[in-house]
Every structure is written in C-alpha cells, then in structure tokens.
N, C-alpha and C. Protein backbone atom coordinates (compact mmCIF):
# COMPACT_ATOMS: atom_id res chain seq x y z
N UNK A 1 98.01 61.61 94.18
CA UNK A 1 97.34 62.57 93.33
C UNK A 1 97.30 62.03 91.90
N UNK A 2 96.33 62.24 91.13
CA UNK A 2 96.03 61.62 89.64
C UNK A 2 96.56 62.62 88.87
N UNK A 3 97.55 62.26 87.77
CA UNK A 3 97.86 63.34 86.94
C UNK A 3 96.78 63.12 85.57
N UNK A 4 96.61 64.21 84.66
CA UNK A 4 95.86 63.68 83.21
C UNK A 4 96.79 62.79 82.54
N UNK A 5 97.75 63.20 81.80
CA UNK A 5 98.54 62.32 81.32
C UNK A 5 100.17 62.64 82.10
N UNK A 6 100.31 61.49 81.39
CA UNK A 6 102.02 61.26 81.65
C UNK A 6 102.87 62.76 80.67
N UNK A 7 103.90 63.89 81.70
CA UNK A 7 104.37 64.68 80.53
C UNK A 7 103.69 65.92 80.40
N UNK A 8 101.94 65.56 81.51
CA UNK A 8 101.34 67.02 81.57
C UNK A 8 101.63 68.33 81.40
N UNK A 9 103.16 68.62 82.16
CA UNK A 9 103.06 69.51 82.62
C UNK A 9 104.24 69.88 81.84
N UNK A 10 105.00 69.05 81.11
CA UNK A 10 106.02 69.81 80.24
C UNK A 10 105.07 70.28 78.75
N UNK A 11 103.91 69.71 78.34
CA UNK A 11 103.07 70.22 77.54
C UNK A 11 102.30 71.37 77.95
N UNK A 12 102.34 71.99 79.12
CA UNK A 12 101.31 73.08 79.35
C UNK A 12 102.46 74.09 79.44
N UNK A 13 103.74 73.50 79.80
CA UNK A 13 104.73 75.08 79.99
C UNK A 13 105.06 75.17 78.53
N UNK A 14 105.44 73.93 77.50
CA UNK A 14 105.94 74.17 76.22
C UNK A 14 104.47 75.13 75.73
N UNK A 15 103.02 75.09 75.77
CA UNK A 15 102.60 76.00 75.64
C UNK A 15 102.98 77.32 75.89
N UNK A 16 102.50 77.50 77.14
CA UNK A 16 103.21 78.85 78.13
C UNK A 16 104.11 79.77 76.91
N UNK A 17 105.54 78.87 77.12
CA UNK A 17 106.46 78.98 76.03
C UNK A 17 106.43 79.25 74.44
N UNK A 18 105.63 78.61 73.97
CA UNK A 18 105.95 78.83 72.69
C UNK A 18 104.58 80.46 72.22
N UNK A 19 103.71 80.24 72.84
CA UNK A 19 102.78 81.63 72.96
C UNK A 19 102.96 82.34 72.94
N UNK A 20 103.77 82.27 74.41
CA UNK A 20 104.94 83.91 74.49
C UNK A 20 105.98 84.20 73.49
N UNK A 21 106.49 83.46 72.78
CA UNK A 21 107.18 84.11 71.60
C UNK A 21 106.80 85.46 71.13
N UNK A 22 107.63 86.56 70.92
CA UNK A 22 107.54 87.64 70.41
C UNK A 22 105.92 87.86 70.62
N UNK A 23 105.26 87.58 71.60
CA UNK A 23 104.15 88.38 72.03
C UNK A 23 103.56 89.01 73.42
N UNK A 24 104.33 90.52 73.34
CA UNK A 24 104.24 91.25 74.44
C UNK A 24 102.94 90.84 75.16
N UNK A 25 101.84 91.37 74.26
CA UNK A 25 100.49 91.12 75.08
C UNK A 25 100.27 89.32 75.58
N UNK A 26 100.09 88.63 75.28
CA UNK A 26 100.56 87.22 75.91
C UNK A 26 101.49 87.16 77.44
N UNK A 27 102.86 88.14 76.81
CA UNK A 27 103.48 87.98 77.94
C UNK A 27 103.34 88.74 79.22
N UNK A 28 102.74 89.86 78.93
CA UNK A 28 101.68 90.65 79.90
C UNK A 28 100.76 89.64 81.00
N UNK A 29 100.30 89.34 80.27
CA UNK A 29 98.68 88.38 80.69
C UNK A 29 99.01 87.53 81.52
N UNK A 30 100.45 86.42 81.25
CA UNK A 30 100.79 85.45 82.04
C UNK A 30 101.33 85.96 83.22
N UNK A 31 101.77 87.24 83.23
CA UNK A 31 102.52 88.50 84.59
C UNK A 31 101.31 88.64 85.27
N UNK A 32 100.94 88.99 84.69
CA UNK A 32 98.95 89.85 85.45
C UNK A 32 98.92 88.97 85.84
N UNK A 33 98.24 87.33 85.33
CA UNK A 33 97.55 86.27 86.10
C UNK A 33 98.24 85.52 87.15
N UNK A 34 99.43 86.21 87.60
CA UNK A 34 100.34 85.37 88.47
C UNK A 34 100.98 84.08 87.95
N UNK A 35 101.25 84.12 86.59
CA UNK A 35 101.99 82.68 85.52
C UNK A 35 103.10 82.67 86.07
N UNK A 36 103.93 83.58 86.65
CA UNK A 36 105.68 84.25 86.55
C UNK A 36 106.25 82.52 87.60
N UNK A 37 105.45 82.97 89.06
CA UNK A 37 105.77 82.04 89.68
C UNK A 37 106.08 80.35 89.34
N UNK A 38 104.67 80.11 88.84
CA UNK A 38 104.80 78.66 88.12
C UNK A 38 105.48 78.71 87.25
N UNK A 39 105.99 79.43 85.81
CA UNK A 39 106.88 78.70 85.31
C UNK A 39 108.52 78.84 85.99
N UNK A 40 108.62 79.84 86.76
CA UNK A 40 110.21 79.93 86.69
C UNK A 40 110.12 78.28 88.23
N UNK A 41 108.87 78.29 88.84
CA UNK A 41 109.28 76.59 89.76
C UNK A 41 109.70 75.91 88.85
N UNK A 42 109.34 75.57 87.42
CA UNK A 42 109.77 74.49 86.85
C UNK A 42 111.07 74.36 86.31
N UNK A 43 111.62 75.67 86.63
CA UNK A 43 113.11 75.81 85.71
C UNK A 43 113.96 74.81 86.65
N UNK A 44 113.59 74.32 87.88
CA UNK A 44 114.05 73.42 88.43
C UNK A 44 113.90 71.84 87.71
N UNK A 45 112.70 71.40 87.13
CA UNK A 45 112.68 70.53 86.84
C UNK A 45 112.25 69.01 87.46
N UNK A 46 112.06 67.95 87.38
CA UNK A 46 111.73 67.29 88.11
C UNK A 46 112.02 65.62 87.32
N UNK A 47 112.55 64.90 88.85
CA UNK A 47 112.49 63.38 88.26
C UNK A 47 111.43 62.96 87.43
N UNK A 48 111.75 62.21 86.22
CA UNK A 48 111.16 61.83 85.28
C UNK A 48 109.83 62.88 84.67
N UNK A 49 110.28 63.70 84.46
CA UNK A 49 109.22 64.67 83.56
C UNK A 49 110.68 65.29 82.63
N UNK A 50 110.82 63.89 81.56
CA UNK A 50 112.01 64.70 80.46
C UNK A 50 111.57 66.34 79.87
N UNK A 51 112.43 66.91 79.58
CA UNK A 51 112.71 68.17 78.96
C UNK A 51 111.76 69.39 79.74
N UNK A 52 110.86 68.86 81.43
CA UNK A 52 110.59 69.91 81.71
C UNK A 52 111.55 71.21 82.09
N UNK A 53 112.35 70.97 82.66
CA UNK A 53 113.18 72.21 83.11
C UNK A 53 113.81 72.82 81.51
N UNK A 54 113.77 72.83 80.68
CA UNK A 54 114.17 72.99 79.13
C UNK A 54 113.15 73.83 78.86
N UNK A 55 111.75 72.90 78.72
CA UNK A 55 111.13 74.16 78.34
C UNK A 55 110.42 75.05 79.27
N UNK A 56 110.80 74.98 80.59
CA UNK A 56 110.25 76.39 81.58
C UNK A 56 110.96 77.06 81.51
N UNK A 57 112.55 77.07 80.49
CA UNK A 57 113.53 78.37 80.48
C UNK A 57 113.38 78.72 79.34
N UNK A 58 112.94 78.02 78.23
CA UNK A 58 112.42 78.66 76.94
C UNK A 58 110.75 79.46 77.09
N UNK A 59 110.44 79.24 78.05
CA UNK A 59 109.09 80.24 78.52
C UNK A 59 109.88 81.31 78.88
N UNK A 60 110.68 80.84 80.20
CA UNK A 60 110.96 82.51 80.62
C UNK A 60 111.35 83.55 79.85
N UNK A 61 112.51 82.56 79.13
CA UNK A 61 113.44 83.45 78.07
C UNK A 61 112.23 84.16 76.98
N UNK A 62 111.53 83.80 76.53
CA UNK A 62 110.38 84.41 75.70
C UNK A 62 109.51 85.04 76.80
N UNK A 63 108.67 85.21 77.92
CA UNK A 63 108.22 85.97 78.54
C UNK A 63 108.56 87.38 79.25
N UNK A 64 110.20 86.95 79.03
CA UNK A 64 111.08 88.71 79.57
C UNK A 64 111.43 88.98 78.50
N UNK A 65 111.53 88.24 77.50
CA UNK A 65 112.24 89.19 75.83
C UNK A 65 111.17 90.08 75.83
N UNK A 66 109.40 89.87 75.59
CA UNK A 66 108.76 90.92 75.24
C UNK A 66 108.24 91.87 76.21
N UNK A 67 108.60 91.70 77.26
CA UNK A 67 107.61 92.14 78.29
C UNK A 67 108.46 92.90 79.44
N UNK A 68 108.50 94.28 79.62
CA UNK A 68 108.89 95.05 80.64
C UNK A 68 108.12 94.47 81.93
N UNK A 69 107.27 94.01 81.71
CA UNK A 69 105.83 94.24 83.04
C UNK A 69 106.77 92.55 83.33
N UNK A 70 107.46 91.87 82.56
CA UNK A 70 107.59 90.64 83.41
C UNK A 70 108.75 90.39 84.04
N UNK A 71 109.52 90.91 82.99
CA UNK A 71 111.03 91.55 83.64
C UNK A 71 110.70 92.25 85.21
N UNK A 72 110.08 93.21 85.57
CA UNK A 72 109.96 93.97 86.29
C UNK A 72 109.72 92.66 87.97
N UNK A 73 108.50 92.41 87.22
CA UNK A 73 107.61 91.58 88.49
C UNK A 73 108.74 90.58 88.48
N UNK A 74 109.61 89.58 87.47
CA UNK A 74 110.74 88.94 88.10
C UNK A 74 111.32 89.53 89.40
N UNK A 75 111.98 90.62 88.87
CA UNK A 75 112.69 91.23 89.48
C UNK A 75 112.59 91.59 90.83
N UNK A 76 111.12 91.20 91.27
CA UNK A 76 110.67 92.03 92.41
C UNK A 76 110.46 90.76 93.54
N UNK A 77 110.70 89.65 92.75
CA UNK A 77 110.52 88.19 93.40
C UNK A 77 111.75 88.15 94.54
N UNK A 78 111.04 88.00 95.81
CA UNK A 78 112.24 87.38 97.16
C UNK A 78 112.24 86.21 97.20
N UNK A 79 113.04 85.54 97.94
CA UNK A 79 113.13 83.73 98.46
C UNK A 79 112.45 84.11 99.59
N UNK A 80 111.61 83.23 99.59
CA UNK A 80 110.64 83.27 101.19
C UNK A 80 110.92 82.03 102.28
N UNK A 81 111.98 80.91 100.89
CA UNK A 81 112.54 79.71 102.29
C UNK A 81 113.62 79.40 101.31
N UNK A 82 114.41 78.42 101.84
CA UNK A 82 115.96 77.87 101.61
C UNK A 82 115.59 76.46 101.89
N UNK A 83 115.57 75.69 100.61
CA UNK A 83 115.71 74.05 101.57
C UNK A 83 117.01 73.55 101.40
N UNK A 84 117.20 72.50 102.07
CA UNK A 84 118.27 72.29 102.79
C UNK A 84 119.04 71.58 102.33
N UNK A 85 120.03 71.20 101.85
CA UNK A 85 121.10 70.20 100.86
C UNK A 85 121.40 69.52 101.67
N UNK A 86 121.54 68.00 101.39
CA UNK A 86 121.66 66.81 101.93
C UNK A 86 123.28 67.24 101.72
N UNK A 87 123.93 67.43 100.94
CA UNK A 87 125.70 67.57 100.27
C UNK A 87 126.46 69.00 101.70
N UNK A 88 125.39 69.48 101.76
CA UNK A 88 125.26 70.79 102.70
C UNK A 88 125.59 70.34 103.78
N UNK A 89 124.40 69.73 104.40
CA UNK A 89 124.22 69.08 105.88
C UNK A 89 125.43 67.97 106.36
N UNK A 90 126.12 67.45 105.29
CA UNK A 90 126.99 66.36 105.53
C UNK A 90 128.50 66.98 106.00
N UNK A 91 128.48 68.32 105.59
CA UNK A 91 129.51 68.88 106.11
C UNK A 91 129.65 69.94 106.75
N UNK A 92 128.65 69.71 108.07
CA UNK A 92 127.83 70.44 108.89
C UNK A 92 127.83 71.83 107.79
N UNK A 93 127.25 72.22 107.13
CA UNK A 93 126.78 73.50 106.43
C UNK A 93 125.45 73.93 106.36
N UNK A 94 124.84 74.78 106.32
CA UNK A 94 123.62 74.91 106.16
C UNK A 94 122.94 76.26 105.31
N UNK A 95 121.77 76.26 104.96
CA UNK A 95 121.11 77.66 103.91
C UNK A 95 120.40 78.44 105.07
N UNK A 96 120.36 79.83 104.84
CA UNK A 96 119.19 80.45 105.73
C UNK A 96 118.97 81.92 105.01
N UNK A 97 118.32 82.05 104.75
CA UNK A 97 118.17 83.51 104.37
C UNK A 97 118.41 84.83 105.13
N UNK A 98 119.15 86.00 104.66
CA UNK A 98 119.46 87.13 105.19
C UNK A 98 118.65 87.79 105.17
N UNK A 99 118.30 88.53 106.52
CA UNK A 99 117.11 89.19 107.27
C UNK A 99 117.38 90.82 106.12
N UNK A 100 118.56 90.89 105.98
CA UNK A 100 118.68 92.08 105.39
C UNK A 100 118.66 92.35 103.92
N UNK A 101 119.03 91.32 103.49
CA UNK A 101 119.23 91.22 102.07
C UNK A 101 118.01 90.27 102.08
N UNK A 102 117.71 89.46 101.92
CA UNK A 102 116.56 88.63 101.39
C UNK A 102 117.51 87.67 100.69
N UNK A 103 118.63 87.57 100.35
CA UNK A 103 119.52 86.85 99.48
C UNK A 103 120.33 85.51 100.59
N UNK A 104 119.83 84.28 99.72
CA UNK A 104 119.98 82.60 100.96
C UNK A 104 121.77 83.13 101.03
N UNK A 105 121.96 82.48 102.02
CA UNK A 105 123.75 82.50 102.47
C UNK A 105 124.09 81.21 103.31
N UNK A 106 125.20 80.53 102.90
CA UNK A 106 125.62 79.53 103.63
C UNK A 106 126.21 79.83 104.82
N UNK A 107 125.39 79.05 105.93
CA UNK A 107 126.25 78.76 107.23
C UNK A 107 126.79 77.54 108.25
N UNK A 108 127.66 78.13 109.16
CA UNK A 108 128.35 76.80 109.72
C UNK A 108 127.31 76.50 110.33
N UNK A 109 126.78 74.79 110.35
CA UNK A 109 126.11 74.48 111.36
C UNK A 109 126.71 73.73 112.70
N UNK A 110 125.75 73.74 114.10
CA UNK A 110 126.89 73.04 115.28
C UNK A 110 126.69 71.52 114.79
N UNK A 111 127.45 70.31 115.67
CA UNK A 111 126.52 69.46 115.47
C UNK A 111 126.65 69.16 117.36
C-alpha cells in the first residue's frame, strides 16, 4: 500500500488533537462522524511511526475533556476480538472474550 508521506498519520491525529482542544463543537463532530474509533486504534501506536501513540492520547484526552457526546459513545465501545500474545501462548495462556461481560479474560490453554 502507498502511504502520502512518511509520519502521515501522526500529522492527521496531531490535527484531530490539537482542534479538539477546548472545542466542544469539534469534539462533537469527530463523535458524529465515527472519528472515536480511529483515534483511540492509534493509542496503540505502531513500529516506526515516532510519537504516534502520544499524540492519539492527546486527541482523546482533548476530545472527552469537551464533549459529553464523546465520553458517552467511548463508553459504549465493546471488544469485538482479543488477539493473541505471543508471551501468552508460550505459557500455554490464552485471551477470549466473556460472552457475558464483553470484558477479554485470560485462559488456560490445552496443548
């Protein structure tokens, strides 16, 4: 896949981020348009894209300071999968999500 530049994508969340500063309506808009998802993926971060995971938590942190509507829709977010830890699997362990809770839980795996 072709990226535009090198760093893309820590320049479009440091946008994201710095927008939403103390601006409810901004932080509205990025809730409405379904933004919530994409930035909190990046709070993970990624090999060689310096300071992305930095600034997808300085988005969030400014997108729930002003905004009930984003707080809320966080809040309402489930895990829909669990991937799997290599550190996990080595000592037969494993992730799976609870049918009841929606909340991942570690289990014994056989081998």
């Amino acid at each position: 896949s072709r990226v535009p530049w090198s760093g893309y994508r820590v320049d479009l969340i440091a946008i994201i981020g710095n927008a939403a500063f103390n601006r409810a309506r901004v932080c509205d808009d990025v809730a409405n348009l379904g933004g919530l998802p994409i930035v909190l993926n990046h709070t993970r971060g990624e090999e060689g894209e310096a300071y992305l995971r930095e600034w997808a938590l300085w988005a969030v942190r400014n997108l729930t300071q002003s905004s009930e509507l984003a707080r809320s829709k966080i809040a309402e977010l489930q895990p829909q999968a669990v991937e799997e830890s290599e550190e996990l699997l080595s000592r037969s362990l494993g992730v799976e999500l609870n049918r009841e809770t929606g909340r991942p839980r570690v289990v014994r795996r056989e081998q």
